[in-house]
Protein backbone atom coordinates (compact mmCIF):
# COMPACT_ATOMS: atom_id res chain seq x y z
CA UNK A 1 111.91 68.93 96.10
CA UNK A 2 108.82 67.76 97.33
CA UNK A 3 105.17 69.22 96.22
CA UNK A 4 103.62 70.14 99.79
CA UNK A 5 100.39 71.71 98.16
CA UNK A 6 97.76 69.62 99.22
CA UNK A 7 94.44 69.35 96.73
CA UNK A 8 91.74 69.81 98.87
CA UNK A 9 89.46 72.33 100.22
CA UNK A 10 88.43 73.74 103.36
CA UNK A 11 84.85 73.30 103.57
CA UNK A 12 83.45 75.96 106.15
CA UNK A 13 79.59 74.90 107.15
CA UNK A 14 77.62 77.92 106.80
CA UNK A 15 74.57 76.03 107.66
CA UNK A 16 74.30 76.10 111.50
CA UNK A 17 71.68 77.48 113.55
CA UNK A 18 73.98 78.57 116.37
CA UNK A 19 77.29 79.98 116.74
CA UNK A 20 79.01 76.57 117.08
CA UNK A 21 82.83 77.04 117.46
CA UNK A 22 83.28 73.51 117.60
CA UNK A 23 81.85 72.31 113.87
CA UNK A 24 83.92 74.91 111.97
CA UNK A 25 87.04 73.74 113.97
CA UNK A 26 86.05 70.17 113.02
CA UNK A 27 85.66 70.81 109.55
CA UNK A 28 89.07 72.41 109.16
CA UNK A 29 90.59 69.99 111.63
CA UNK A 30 88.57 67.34 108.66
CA UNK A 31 90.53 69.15 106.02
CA UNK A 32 93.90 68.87 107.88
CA UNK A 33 93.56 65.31 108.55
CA UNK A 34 92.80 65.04 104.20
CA UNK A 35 95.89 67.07 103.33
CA UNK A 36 97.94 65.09 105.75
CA UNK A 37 96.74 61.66 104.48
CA UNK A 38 97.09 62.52 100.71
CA UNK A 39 100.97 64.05 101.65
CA UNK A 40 101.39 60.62 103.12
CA UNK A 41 100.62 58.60 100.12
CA UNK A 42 103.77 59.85 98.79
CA UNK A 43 106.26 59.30 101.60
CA UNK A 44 106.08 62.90 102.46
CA UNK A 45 105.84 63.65 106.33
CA UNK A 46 105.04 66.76 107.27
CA UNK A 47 106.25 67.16 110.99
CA UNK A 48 109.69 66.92 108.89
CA UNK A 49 109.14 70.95 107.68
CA UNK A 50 110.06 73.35 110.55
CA UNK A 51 111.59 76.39 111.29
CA UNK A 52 114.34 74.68 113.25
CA UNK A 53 115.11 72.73 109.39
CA UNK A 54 114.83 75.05 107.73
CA UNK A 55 117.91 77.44 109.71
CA UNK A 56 119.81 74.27 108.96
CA UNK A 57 119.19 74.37 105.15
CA UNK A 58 119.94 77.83 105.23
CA UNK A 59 123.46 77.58 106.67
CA UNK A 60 123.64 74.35 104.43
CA UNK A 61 123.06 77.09 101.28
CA UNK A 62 125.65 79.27 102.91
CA UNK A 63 128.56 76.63 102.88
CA UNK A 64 128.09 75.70 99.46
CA UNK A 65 128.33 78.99 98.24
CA UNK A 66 131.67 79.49 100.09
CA UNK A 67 130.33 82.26 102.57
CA UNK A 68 131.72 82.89 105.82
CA UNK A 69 128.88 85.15 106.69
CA UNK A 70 125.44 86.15 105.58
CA UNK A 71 123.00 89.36 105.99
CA UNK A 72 119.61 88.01 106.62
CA UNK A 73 116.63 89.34 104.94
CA UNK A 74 113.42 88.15 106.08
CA UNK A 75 109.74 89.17 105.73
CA UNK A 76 106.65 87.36 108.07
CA UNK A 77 107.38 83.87 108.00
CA UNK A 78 110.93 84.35 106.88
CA UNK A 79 112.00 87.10 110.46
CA UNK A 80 110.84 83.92 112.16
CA UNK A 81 113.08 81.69 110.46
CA UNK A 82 115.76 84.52 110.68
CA UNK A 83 115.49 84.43 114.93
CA UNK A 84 116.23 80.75 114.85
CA UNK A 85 119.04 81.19 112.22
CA UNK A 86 120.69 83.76 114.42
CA UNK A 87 120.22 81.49 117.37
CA UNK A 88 121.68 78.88 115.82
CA UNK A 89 124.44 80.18 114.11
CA UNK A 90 125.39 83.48 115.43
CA UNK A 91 128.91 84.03 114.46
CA UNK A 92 128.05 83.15 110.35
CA UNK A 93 125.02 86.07 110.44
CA UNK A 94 126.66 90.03 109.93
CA UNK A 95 123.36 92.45 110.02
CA UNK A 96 119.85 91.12 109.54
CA UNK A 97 116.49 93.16 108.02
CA UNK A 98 113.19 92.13 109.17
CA UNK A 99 110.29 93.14 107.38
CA UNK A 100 106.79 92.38 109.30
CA UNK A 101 108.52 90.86 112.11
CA UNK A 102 107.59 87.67 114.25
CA UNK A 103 109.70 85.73 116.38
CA UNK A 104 108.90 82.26 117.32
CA UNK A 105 107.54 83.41 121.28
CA UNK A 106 105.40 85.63 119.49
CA UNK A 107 103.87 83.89 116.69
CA UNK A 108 100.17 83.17 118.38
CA UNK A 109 99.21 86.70 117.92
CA UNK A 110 97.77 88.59 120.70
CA UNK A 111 94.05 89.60 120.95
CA UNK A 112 95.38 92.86 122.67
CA UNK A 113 98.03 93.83 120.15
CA UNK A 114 95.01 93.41 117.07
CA UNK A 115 92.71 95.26 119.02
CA UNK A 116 95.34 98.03 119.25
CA UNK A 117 95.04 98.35 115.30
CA UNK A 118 91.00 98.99 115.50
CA UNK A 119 91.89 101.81 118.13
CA UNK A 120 94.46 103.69 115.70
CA UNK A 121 91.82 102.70 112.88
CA UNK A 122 89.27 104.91 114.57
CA UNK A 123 91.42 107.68 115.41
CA UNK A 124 91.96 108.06 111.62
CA UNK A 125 88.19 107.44 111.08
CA UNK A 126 87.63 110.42 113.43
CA UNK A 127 90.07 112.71 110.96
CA UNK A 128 87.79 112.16 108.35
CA UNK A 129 84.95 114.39 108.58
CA UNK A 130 82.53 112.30 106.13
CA UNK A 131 83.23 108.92 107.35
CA UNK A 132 83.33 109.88 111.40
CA UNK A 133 79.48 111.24 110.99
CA UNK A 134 78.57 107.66 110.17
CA UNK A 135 81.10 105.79 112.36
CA UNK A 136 81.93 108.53 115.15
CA UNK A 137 83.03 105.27 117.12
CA UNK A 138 84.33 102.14 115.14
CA UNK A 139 85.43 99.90 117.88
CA UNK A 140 81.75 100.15 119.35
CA UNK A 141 80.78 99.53 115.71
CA UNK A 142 82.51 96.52 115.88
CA UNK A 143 81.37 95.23 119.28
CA UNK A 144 77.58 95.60 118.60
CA UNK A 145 77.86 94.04 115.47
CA UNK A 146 79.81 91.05 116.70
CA UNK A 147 77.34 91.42 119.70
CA UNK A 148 74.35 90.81 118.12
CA UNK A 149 76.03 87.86 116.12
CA UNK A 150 76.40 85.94 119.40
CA UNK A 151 72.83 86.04 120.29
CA UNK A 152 71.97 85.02 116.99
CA UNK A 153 73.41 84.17 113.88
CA UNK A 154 72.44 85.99 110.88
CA UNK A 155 70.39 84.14 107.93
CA UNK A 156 71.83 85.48 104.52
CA UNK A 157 70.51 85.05 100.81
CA UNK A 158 72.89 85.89 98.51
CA UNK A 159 72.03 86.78 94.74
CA UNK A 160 73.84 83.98 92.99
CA UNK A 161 74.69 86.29 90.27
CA UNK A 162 76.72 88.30 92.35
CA UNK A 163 79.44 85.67 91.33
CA UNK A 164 79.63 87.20 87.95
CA UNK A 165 82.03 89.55 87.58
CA UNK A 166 81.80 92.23 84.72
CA UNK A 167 85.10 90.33 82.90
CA UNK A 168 83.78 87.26 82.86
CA UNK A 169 82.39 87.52 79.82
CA UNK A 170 78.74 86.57 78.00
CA UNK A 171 79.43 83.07 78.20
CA UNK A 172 79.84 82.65 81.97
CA UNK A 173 77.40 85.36 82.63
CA UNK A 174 74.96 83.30 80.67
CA UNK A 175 75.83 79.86 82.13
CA UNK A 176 74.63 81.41 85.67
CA UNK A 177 72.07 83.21 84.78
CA UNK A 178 70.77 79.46 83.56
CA UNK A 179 71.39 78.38 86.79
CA UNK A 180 70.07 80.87 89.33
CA UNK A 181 66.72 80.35 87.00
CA UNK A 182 66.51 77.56 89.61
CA UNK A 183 68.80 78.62 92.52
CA UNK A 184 68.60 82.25 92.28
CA UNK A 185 70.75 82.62 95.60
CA UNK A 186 73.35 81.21 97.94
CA UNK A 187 71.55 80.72 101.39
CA UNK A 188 73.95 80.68 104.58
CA UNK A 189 74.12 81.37 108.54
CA UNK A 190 76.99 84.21 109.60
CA UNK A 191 78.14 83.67 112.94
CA UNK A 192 80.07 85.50 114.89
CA UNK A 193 83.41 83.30 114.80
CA UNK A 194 82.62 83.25 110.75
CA UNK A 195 83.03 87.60 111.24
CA UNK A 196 85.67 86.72 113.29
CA UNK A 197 87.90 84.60 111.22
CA UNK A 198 87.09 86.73 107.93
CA UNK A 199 88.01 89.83 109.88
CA UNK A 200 91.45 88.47 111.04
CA UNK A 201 92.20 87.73 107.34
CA UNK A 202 91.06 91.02 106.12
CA UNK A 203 93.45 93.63 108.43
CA UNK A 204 97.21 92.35 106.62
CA UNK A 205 95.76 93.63 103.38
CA UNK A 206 95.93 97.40 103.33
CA UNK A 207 93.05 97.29 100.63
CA UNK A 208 90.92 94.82 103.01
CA UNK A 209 91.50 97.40 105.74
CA UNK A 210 89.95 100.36 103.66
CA UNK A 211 87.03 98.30 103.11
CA UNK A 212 86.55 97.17 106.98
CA UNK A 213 84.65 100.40 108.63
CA UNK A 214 81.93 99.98 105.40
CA UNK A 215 81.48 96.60 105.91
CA UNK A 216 80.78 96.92 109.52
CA UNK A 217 78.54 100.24 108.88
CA UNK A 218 76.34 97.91 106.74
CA UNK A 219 75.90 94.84 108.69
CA UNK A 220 74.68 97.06 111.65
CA UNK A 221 72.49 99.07 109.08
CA UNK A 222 70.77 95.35 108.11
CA UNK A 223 72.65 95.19 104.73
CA UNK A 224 74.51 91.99 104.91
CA UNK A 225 74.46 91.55 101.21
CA UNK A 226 78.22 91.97 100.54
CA UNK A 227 79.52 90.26 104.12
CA UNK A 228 77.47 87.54 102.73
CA UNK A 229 79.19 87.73 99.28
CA UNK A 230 82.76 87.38 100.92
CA UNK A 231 81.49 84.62 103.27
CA UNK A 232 80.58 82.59 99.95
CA UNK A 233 84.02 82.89 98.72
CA UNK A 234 85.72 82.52 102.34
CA UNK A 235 83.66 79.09 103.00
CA UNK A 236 85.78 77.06 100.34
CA UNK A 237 88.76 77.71 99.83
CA UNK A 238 92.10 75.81 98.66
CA UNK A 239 93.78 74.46 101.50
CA UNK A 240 97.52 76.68 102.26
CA UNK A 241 100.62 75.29 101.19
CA UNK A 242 101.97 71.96 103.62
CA UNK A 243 104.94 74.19 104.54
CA UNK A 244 102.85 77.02 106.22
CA UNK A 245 100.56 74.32 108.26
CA UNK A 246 103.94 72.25 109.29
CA UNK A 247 105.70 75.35 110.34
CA UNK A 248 103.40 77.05 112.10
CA UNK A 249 102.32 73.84 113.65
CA UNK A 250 105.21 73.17 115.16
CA UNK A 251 106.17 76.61 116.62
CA UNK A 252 103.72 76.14 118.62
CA UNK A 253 102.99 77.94 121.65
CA UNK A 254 104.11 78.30 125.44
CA UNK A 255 100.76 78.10 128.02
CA UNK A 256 101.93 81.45 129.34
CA UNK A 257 101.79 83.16 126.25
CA UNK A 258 97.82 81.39 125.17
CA UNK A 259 96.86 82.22 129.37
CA UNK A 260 97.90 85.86 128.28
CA UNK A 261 95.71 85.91 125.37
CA UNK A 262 92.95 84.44 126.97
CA UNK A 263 92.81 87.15 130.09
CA UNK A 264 93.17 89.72 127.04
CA UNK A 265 90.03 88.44 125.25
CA UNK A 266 88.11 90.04 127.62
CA UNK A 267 88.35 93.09 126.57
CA UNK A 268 88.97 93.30 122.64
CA UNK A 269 86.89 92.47 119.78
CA UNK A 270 88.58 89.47 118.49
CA UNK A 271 88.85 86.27 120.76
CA UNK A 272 92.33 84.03 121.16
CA UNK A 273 90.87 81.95 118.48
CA UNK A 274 90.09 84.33 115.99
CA UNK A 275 93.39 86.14 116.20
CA UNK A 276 95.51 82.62 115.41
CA UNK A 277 92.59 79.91 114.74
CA UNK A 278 95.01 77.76 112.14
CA UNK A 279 97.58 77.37 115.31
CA UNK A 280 95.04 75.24 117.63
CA UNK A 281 96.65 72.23 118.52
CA UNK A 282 93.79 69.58 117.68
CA UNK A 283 93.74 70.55 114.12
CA UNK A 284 97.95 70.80 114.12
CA UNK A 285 97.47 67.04 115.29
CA UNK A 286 95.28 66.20 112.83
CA UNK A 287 98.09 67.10 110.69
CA UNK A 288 100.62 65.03 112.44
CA UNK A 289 102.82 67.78 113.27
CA UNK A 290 103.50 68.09 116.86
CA UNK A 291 104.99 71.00 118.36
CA UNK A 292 109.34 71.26 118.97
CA UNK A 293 110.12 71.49 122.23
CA UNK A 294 109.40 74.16 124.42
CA UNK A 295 113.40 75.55 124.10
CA UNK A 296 112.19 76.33 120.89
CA UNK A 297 110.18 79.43 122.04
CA UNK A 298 112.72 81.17 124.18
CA UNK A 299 113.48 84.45 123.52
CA UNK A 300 116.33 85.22 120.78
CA UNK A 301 118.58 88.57 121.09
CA UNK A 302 121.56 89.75 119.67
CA UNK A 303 124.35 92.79 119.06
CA UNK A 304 123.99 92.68 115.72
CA UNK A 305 123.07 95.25 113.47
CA UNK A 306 119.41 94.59 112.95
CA UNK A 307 116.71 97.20 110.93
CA UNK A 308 113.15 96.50 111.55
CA UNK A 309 110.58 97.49 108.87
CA UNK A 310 106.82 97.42 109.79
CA UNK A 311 103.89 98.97 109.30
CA UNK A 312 101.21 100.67 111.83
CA UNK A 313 97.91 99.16 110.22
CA UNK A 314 99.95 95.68 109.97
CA UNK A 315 97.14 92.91 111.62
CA UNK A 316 100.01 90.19 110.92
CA UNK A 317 102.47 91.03 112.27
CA UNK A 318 101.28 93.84 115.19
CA UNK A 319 103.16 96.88 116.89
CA UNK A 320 103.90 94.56 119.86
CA UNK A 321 105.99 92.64 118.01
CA UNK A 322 108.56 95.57 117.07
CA UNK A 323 108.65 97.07 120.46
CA UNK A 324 109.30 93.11 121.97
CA UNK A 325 111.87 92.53 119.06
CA UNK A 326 113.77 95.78 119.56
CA UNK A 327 114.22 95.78 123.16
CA UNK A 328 115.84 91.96 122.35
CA UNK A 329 118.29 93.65 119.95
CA UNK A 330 119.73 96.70 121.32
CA UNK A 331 121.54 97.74 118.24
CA UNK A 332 118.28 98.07 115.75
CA UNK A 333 117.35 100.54 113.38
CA UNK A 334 114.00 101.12 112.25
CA UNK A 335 111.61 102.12 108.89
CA UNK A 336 108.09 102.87 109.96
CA UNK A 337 105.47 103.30 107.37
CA UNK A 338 102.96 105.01 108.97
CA UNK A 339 99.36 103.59 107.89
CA UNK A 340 100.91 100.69 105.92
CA UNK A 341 99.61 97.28 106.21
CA UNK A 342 101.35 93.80 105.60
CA UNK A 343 101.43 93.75 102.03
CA UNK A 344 102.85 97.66 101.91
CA UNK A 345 106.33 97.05 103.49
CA UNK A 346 108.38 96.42 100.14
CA UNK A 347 108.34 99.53 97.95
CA UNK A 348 111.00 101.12 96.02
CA UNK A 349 111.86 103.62 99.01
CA UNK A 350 111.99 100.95 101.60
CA UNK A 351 114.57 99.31 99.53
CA UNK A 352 116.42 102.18 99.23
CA UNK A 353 116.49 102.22 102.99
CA UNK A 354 117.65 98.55 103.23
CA UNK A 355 120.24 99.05 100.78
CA UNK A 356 121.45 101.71 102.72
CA UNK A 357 121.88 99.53 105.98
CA UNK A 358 123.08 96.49 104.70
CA UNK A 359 125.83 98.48 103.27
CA UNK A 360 126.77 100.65 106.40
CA UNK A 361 125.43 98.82 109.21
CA UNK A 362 122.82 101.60 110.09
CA UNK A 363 120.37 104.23 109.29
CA UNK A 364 118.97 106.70 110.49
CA UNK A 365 115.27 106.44 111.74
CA UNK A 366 112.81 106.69 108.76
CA UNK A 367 109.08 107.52 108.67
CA UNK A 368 107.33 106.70 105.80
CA UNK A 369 104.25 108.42 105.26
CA UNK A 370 100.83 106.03 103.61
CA UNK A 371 97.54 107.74 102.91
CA UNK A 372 94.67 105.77 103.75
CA UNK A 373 91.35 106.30 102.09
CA UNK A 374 88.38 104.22 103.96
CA UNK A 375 85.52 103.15 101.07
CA UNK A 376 82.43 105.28 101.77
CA UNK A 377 79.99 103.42 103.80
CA UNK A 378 76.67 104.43 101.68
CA UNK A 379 76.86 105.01 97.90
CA UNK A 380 78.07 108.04 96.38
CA UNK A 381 75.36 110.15 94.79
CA UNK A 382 76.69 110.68 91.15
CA UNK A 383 78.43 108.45 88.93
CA UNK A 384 81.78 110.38 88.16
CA UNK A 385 82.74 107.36 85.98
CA UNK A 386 79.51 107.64 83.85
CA UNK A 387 79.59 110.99 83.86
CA UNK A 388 82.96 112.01 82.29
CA UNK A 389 82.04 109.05 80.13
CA UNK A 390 79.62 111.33 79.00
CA UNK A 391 81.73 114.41 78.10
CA UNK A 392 85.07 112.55 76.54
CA UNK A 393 82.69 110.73 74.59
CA UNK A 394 79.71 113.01 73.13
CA UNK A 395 81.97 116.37 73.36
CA UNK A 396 85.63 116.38 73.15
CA UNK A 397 88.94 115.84 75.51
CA UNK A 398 89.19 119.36 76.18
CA UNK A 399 85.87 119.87 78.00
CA UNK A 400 85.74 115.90 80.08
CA UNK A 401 89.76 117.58 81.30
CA UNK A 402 87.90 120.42 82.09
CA UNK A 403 84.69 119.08 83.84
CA UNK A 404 86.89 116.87 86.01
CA UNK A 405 88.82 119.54 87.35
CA UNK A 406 85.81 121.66 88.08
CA UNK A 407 84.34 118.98 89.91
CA UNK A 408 87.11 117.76 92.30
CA UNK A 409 87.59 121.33 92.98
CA UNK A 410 84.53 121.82 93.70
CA UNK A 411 83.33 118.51 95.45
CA UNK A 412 86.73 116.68 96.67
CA UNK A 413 86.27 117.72 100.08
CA UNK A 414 82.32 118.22 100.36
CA UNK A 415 80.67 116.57 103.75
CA UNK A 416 78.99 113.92 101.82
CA UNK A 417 79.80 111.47 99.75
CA UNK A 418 79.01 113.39 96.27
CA UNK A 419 81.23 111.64 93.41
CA UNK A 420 84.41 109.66 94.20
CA UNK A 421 87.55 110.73 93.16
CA UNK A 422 89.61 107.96 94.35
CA UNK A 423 92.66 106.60 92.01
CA UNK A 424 90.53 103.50 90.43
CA UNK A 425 87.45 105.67 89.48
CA UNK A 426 89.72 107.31 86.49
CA UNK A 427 91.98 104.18 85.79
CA UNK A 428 88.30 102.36 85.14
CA UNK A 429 87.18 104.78 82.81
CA UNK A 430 90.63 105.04 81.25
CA UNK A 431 90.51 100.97 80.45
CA UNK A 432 86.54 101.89 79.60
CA UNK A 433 87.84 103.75 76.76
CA UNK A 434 90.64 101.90 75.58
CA UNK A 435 88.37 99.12 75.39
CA UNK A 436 86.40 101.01 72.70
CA UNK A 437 89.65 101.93 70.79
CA UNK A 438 89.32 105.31 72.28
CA UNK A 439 93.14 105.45 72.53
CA UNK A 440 93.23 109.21 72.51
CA UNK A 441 90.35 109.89 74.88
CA UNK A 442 91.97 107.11 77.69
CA UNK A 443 95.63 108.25 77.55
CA UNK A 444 93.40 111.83 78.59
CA UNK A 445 91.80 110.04 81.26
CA UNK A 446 95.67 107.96 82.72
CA UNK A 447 97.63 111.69 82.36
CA UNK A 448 94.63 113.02 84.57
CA UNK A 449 95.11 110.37 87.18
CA UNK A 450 98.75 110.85 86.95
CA UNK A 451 98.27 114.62 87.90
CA UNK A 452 96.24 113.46 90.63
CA UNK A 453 98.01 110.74 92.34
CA UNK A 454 101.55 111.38 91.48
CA UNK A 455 102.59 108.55 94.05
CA UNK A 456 100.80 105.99 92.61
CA UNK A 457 102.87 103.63 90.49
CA UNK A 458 99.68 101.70 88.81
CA UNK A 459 98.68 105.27 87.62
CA UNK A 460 101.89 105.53 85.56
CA UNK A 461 101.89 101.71 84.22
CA UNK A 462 97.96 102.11 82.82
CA UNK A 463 99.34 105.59 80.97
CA UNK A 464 102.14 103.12 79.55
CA UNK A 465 100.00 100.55 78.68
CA UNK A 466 97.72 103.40 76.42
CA UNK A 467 100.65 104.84 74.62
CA UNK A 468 101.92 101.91 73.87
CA UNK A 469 98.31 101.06 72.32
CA UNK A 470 98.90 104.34 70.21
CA UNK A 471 102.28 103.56 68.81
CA UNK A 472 104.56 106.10 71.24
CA UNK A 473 107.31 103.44 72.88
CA UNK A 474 109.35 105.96 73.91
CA UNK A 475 106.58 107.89 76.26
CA UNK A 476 105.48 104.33 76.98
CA UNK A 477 108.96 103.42 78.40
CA UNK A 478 109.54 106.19 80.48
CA UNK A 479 106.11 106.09 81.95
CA UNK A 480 106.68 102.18 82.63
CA UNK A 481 110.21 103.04 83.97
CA UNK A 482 108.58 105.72 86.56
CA UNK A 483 106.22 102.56 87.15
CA UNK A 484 109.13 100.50 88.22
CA UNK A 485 110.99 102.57 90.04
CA UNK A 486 108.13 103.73 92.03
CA UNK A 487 107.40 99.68 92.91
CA UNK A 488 110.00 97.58 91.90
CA UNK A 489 107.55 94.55 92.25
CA UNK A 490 105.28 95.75 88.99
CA UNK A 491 105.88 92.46 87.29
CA UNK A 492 104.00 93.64 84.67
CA UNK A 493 105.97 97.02 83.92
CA UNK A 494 109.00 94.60 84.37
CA UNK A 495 107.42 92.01 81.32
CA UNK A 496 106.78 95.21 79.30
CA UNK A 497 110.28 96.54 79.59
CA UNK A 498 111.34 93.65 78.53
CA UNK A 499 110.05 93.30 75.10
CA UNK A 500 110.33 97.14 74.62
């Protein structure tokens, strides 16, 4: 099988005085034309890697096997590439799951369907009653900051050891700190279509999302500081995998569907290029992989059992998409996870669900509940890290359990932002301690943030991981097993399991 990863970098210019569009398509379109060239070198042609062959080497796989049919699973990419393979080869395909789903019409996303995200993004902002007196409107957030990008681009210094993170040890911290003694900071121009592009990347991650209102609160406060810091990292970056660039190349587009999301740009925050910038067809040329033909993006429906699984805070793959999809197959199920992003739509309860169809052809509607916790948009006054720290350290277990219940009760739902008692405050301080062969002191810390987030599998893995430190496999195992079950993707629990 072919390598399709291509070596080089995109190379964002972050030097321009105005917001020109053009150069940062040219520079990716620069990058394209690189990857393409190198993939040539070695007989490789990417216009060869498509959706349309790839349903062939599925039903290819399916012969071999000795199938007469198949249940589909797909997720993003892969409901695409399960449309085509129903299309194609209807009769051999019994019940299909689609998890984040696209179809091939609908894969340049629409600028109305992501603005539709920031609107149910500041209805939750509004619930909270510490965030909404900062942010009482986050879609007007958004506009005035973008706003004032396209009169003029923002100048940014960035501390250059901002790089450093705390595990990168004296060494590396060092070898900067040598450096910035001569280029103390990273110096670039933020445009708007820079916002735009790093925005669009940011709302499939449900931890990106949490982070979104704070970062906007800033950059209209005049603190650009940690925009800047992601723009740094977002500027070069390793160019995606050949397959990704070939496929979505040559899905392509029909001009109805990019007139529709140009009249929509009027009105939403993101523009028809921000929304799907990688699918613009001078830099899919400069690839070499032309479009299929326009059959290609007809709609595909069926009578088959399908269950659709998305989520409402999913920027990837948007609400439209589900209501579009389900009104093409009549005979669909659905799972909703209700504040779940693109990366939160494959948990141990969502697989229970799927399990359940694929074996009976149905289910019954299911609602799955998320929480959502935006990150503050000023600091929080007190360290609660520091200061339980403090008392597990220079007193005893007993009284940092105690002080940490007193203050949640007390503060957990105060109108500012006092101390934060989100899930990877305690985990930190847990690791803190076991770090400094405070075994006793962190497995404390992990049972306290298993009492308060019950639902969180990494809570139940970093308890594991202490008692394991203090000799108890058998309380390590079932913690690591509640781990597993909880997300059946913990790798690591997985690995640990293993050798236990």
């Amino acid at each position: 099988v072919p390598n399709l990863q291509c070596p080089n970098k995109f190379q964002l210019p972050t030097d321009l005085k105005t917001n020109d569009e053009a150069a940062i398509i040219a520079s990716v379109k620069s990058a394209g034309v690189a990857c393409s060239e190198y993939l040539t070198k070695y007989g490789i042609d990417l216009s060869a890697y498509n959706t349309h062959e790839n349903a062939t080497d599925i039903d290819d796989l399916r012969a071999a096997m000795g199938y007469e049919q198949l249940s589909l699973l797909g997720f993003s990419y892969g409901t695409q590439l399960a449309h085509v393979y129903i299309r194609r080869f209807p009769e051999r395909v019994k019940n299909a799951v689609m998890i984040g789903p696209v179809a091939p019409d609908l894969a340049l996303k629409s600028p109305k369907a992501i603005h539709g995200q920031f609107e149910r993004m500041g209805e939750l902002i509004k619930q909270d009653a510490r965030l909404s007196r900062y942010i009482p409107d986050f879609v007007s957030l958004m506009r005035n900051v973008h706003g004032k990008l396209k009169q003029k681009p923002q100048y940014i210094q960035v501390p250059l050891m901002d790089a450093v993170d705390e595990g990168d040890g004296k060494f590396l911290s060092s070898i900067f700190r040598g450096i910035a003694f001569f280029k103390p900071y990273w110096k670039m121009h933020l445009t708007d279509f820079h916002l735009q592009m790093m925005t669009q990347e940011m709302i499939g991650n449900d931890r990106f999302i949490a982070t979104l209102p704070g970062y906007y609160y800033k950059m209209q406060q005049g603190n650009w500081r940690e925009v800047g810091n992601r723009l740094r990292n977002f500027r070069r970056r390793d160019m995606v995998h050949g397959l990704m660039v070939s496929a979505n190349c040559a899905t392509g587009y029909t001009e109805a569907r990019h007139s529709q999301e140009l009249e929509e740009e009027k009105n939403t925050v993101l523009s028809h290029l921000g929304t799907s910038f990688g699918r613009q067809p001078d830099i899919c040329g400069a690839c070499g992989v032309p479009p299929l033909d326009t059959a290609f993006l007809q709609p595909i429906g069926a009578e088959l059992p399908l269950l659709l699984v998305y989520g409402t805070l999913d920027g990837r793959t948007p609400l439209e998409n589900v209501e579009i999809i389900g009104g093409r197959f009549p005979n669909n199920s659905r799972i909703t996870v209700v504040n779940g992003g693109h990366n939160q739509l494959m948990d141990s309860q969502i697989r229970d669900g799927i399990l359940s169809f694929l074996k009976n052809d149905s289910l019954a509607q299911l609602v799955i509940q998320r929480t959502i916790t935006f990150d503050p948009p000023v600091p929080f006054q007190h360290n609660l890290e520091d200061t339980l720290y403090r008392i597990f350290t220079e007193k005893n277990i007993a009284a940092g359990e105690a002080l940490y219940r007193q203050l949640k009760s007390g503060f957990a739902g105060a109108s500012e932002y006092l101390f934060d008692f989100r899930e990877p405050v305690l985990n930190r301080l847990g690791y803190r301690l076991l770090g400094e062969e405070k075994v006793d002191e962190a497995i404390a810390v992990f049972r306290l943030n298993v009492e308060s987030f019950p639902d969180a599998y990494n809570t139940y893995d970093s308890l594991g991981e202490a008692l394991l430190k203090k000799g108890d496999k058998q309380a390590a195992r079932e913690n690591y097993l509640k781990s597993v079950e909880m997300n059946f993707l913990n790798g690591n629990g997985w690995g640990v399991l293993k050798r236990l």
